[in-house]
Structure formats: structure tokens, C-alpha cells
C-alpha atoms as a PDB file:
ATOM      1  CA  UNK A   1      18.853  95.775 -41.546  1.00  0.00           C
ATOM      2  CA  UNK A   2      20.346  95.199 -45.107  1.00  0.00           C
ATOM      3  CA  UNK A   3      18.805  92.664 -47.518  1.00  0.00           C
ATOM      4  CA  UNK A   4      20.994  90.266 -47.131  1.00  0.00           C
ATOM      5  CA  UNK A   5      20.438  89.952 -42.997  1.00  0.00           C
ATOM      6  CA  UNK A   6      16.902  90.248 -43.943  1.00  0.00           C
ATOM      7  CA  UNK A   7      17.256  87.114 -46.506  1.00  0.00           C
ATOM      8  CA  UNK A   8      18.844  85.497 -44.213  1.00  0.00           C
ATOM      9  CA  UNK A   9      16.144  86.104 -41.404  1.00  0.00           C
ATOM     10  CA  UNK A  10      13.227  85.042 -43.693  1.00  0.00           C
ATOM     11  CA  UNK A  11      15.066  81.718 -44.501  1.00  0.00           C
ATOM     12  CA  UNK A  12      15.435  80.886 -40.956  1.00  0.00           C
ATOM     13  CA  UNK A  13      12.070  81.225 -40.803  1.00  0.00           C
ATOM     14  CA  UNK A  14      11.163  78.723 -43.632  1.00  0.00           C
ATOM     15  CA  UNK A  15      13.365  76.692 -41.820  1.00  0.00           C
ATOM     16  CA  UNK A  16      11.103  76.638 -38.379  1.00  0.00           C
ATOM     17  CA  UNK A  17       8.213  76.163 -40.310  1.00  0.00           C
ATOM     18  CA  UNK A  18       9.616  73.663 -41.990  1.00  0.00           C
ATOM     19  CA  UNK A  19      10.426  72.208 -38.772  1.00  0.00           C
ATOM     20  CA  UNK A  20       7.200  72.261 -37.713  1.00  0.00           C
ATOM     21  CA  UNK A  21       5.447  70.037 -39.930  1.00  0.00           C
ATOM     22  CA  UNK A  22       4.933  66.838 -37.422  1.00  0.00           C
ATOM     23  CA  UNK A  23       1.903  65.365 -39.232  1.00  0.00           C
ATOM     24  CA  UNK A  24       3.309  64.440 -42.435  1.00  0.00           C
ATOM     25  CA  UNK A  25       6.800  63.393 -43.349  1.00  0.00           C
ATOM     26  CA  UNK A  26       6.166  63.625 -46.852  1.00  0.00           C
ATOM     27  CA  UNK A  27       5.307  67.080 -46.823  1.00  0.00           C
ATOM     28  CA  UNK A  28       7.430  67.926 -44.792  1.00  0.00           C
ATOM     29  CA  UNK A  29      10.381  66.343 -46.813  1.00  0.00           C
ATOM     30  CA  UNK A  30       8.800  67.780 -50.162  1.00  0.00           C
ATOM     31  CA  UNK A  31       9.031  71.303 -48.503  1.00  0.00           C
ATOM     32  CA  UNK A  32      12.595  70.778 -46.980  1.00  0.00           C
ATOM     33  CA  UNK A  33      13.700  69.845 -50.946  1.00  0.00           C
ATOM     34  CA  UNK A  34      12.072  73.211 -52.480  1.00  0.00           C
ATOM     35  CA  UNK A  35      13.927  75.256 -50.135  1.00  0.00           C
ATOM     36  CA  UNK A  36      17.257  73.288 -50.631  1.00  0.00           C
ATOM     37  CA  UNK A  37      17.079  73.280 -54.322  1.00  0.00           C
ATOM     38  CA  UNK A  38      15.924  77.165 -54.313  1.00  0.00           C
ATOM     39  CA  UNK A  39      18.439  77.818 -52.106  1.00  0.00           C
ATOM     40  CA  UNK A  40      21.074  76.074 -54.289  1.00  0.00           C
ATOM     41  CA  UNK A  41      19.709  78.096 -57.487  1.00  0.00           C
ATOM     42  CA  UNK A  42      20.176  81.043 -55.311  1.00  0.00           C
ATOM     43  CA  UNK A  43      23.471  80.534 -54.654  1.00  0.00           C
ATOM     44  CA  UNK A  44      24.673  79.819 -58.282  1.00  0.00           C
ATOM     45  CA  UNK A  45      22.312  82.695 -60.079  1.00  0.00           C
ATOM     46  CA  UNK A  46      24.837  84.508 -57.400  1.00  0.00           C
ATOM     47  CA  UNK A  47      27.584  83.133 -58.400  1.00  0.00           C
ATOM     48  CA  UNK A  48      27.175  83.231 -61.927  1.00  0.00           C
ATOM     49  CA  UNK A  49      26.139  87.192 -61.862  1.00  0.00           C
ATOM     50  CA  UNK A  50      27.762  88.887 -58.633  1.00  0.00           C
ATOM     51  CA  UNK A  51      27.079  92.309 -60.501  1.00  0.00           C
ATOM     52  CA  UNK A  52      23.409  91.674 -59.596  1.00  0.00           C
ATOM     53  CA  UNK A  53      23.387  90.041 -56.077  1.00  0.00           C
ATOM     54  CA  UNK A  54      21.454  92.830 -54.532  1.00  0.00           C
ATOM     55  CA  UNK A  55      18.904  92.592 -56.894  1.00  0.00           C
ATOM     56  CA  UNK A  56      18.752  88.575 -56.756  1.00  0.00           C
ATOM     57  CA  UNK A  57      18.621  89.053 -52.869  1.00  0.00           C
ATOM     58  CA  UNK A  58      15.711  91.278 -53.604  1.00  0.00           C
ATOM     59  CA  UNK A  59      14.288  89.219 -55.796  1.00  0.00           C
ATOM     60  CA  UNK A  60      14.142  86.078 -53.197  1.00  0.00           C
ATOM     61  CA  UNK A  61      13.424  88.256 -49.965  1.00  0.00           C
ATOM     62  CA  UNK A  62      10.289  89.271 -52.045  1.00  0.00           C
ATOM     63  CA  UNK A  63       9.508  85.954 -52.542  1.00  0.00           C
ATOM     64  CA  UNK A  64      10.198  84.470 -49.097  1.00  0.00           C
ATOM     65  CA  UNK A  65       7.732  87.284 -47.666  1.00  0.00           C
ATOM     66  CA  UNK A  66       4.902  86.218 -49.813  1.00  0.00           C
ATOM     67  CA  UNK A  67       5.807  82.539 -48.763  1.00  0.00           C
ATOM     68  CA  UNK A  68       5.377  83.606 -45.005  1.00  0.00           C
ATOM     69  CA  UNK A  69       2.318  85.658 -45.593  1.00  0.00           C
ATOM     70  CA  UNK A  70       0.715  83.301 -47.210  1.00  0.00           C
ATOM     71  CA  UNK A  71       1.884  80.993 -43.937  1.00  0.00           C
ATOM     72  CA  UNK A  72       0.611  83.214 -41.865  1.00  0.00           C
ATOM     73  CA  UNK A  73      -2.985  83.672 -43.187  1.00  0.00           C
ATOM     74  CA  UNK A  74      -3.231  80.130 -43.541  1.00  0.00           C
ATOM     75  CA  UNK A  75      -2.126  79.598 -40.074  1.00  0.00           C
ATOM     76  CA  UNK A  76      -5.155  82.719 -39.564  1.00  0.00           C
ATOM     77  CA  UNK A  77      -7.620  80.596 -41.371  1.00  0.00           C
ATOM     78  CA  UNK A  78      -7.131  77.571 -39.592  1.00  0.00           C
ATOM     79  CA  UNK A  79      -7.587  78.743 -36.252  1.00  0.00           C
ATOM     80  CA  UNK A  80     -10.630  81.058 -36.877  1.00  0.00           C
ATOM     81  CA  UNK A  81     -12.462  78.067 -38.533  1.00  0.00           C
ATOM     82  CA  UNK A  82     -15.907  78.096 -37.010  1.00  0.00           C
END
């Protein structure tokens, strides 16, 4: 898989977990408007410098992993309270 199907992927992801969040609208709504307006930054920092759109997709694959490993061990954490 390139970076960009891997972007893609991870985004999807946010998405779902996004999705997910049942118990509060407001964080859920807060969350949905981070990933809109980083996804619109994405898309002009791309637009703006094409030269560089491998490393920008990079850039915000790196930081969408952290975002779902941090998910995940919080998702870890919660169900191995005692």
C-alpha cells in the first residue's frame, strides 16, 4: 500500500470512531470539526505545495497513527479497569 491509500485508510478510521461516540453529542461534534478542519488544512497545504505532497501525506499518516494508538490504548485502559 502507498501513503496515500494508507492516509486514506487511517481517516476512515477516525471517521468510525468518530461515529462511535453515542454518549456525548458534544464531543462527538467537537471531534467531527478537528478532523474536518484538519482535513481542509490538508487539502490546501496540498494544494498550495504539490512538490511536497508525499511528504505532507507522511506527515498526517504519522499523525493519524498516533491518534489511533492513542485510541486504542485508551480503549485498552478502559476495559482492563479493575
Amino acid at each position: 500500500m502507498n501513503v496515500e491509500t494508507l492516509l486514506s485508510e487511517q481517516i476512515k478510521g477516525l471517521k468510525a470512531s468518530i461515529d462511535l461516540i453515542t454518549d456525548d453529542a458534544a464531543m462527538k461534534d467537537l471531534c467531527a470539526s478537528f478532523l474536518a478542519d484538519s482535513l481542509t488544512a490538508l487539502s490546501a497545504v496540498r494544494v498550495a505545495h504539490p512538490q511536497a505532497i508525499e511528504q505532507i501525506n507522511v506527515v498526517a499518516l504519522s499523525f493519524a497513527n498516533l491518534a489511533t494508538c492513542l485510541n486504542a490504548h485508551n480503549v485498552y485502559q478502559i476495559l482492563n479497569r479493575p
